[in-house]
C-alpha atoms as a PDB file:
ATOM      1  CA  UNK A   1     -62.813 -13.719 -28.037  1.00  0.00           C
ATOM      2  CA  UNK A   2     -59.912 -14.887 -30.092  1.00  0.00           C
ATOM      3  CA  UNK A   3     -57.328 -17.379 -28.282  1.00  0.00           C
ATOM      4  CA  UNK A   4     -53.591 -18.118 -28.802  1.00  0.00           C
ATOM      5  CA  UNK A   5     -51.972 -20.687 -27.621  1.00  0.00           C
ATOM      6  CA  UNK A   6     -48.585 -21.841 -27.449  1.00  0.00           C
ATOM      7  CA  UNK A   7     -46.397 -25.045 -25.979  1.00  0.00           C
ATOM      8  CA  UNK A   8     -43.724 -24.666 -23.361  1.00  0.00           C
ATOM      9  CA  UNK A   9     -41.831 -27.006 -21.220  1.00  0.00           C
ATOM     10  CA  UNK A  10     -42.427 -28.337 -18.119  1.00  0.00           C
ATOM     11  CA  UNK A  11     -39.562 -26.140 -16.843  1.00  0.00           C
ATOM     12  CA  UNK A  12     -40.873 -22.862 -18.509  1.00  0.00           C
ATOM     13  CA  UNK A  13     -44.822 -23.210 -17.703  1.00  0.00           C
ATOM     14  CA  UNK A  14     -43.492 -23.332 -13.849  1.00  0.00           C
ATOM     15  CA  UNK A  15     -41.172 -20.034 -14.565  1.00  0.00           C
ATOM     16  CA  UNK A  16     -44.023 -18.504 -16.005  1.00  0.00           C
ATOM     17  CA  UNK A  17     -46.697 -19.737 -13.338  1.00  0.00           C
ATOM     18  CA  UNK A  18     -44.030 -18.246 -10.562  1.00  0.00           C
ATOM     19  CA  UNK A  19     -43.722 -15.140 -12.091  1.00  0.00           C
ATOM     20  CA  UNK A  20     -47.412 -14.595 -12.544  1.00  0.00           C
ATOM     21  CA  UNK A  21     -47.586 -15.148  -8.901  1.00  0.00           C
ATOM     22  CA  UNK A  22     -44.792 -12.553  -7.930  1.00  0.00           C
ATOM     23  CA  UNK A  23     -46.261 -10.226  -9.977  1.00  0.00           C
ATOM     24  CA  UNK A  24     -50.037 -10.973  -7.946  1.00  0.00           C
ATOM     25  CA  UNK A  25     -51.641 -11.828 -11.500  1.00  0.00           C
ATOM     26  CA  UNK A  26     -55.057 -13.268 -11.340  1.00  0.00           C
ATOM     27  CA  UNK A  27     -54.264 -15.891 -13.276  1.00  0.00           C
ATOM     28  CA  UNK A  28     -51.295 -16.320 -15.706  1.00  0.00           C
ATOM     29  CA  UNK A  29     -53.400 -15.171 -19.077  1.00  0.00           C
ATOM     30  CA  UNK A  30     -53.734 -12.067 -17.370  1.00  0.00           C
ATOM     31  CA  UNK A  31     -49.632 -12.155 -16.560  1.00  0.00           C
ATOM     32  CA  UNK A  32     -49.155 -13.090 -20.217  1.00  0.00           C
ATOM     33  CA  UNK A  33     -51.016 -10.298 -21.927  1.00  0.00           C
ATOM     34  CA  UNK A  34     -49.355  -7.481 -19.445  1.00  0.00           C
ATOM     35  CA  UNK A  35     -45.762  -8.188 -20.591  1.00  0.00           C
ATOM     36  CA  UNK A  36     -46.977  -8.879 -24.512  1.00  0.00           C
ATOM     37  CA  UNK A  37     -48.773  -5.838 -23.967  1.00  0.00           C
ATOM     38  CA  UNK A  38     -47.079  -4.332 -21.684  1.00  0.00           C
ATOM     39  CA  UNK A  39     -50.452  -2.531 -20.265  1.00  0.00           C
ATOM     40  CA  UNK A  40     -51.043  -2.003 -16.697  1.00  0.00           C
ATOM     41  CA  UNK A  41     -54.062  -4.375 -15.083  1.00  0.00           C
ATOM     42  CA  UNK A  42     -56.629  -1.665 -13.860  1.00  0.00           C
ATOM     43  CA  UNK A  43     -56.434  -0.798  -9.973  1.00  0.00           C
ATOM     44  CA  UNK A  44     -57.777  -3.893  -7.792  1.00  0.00           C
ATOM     45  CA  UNK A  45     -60.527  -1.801  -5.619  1.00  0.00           C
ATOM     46  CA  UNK A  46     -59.850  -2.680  -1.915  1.00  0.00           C
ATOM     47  CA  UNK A  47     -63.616  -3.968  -0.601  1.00  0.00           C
ATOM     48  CA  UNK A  48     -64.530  -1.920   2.469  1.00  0.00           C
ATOM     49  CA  UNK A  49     -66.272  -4.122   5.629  1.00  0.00           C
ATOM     50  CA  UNK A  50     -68.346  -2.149   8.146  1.00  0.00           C
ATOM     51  CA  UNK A  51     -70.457  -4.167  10.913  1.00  0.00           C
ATOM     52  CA  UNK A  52     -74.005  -3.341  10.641  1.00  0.00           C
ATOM     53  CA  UNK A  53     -75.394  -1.442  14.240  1.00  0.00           C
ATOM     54  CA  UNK A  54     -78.486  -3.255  13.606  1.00  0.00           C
ATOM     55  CA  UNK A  55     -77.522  -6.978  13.418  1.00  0.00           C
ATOM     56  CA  UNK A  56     -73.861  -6.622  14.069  1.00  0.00           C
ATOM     57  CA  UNK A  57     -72.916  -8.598  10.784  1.00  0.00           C
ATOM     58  CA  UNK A  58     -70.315  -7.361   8.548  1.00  0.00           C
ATOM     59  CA  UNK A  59     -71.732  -5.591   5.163  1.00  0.00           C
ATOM     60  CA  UNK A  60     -69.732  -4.890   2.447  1.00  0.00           C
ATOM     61  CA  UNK A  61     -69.430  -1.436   2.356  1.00  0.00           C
ATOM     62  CA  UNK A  62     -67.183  -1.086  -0.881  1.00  0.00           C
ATOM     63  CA  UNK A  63     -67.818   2.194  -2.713  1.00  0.00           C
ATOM     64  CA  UNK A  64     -69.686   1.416  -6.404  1.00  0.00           C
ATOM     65  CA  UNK A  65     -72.230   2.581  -8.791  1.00  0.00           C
ATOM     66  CA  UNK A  66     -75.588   2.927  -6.744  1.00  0.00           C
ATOM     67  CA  UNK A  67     -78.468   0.310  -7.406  1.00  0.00           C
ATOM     68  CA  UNK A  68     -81.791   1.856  -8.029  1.00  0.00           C
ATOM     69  CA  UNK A  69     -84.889   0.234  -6.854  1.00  0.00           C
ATOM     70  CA  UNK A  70     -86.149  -0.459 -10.433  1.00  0.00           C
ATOM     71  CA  UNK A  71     -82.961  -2.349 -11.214  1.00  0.00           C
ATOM     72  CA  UNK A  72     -83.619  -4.487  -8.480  1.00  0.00           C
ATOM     73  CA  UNK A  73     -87.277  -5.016  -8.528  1.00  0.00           C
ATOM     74  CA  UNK A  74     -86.698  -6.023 -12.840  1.00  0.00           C
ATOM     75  CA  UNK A  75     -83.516  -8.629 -11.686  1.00  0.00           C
ATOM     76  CA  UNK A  76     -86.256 -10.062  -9.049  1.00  0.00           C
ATOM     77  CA  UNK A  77     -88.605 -10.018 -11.718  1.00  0.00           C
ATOM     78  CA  UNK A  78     -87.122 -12.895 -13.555  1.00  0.00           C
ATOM     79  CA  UNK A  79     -85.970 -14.835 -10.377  1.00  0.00           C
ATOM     80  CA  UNK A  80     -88.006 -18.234 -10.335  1.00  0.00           C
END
């Protein structure tokens, strides 16, 4: 991935750093390429806790693409 970089003052990089925080950037290249681009970061998804009946321990519960048995046992597969 290509990267730009540019120099600012001491003044600026702490306007810019504030302003990705106001605007809840993950960090402040991701606040930079919004306004250049002026694209929309995709939806945060909001992670869903449920305590498990069994051992009473919160699982995360957030809604994703389903993990098939295969895909599981061939990560495992490699684990040392």
């Amino acid at each position: 991935m290509p990267t730009i970089t540019f120099k600012v003052s001491a003044e600026e990089a702490r306007n810019i750093r504030a302003r990705a925080r106001a605007a809840k950037a993950r960090s402040v290249s991701e606040y930079l390429r919004k306004v250049a681009l002026d694209e929309k970061p995709p939806p945060r998804r909001r992670r869903v806790l449920v305590k498990d009946p069994l051992t009473g321990l919160l699982v995360d519960a957030t809604p994703g693409p389903a993990v098939s048995d295969d895909q599981i046992r061939a990560a495992l597969a490699e684990f040392p």
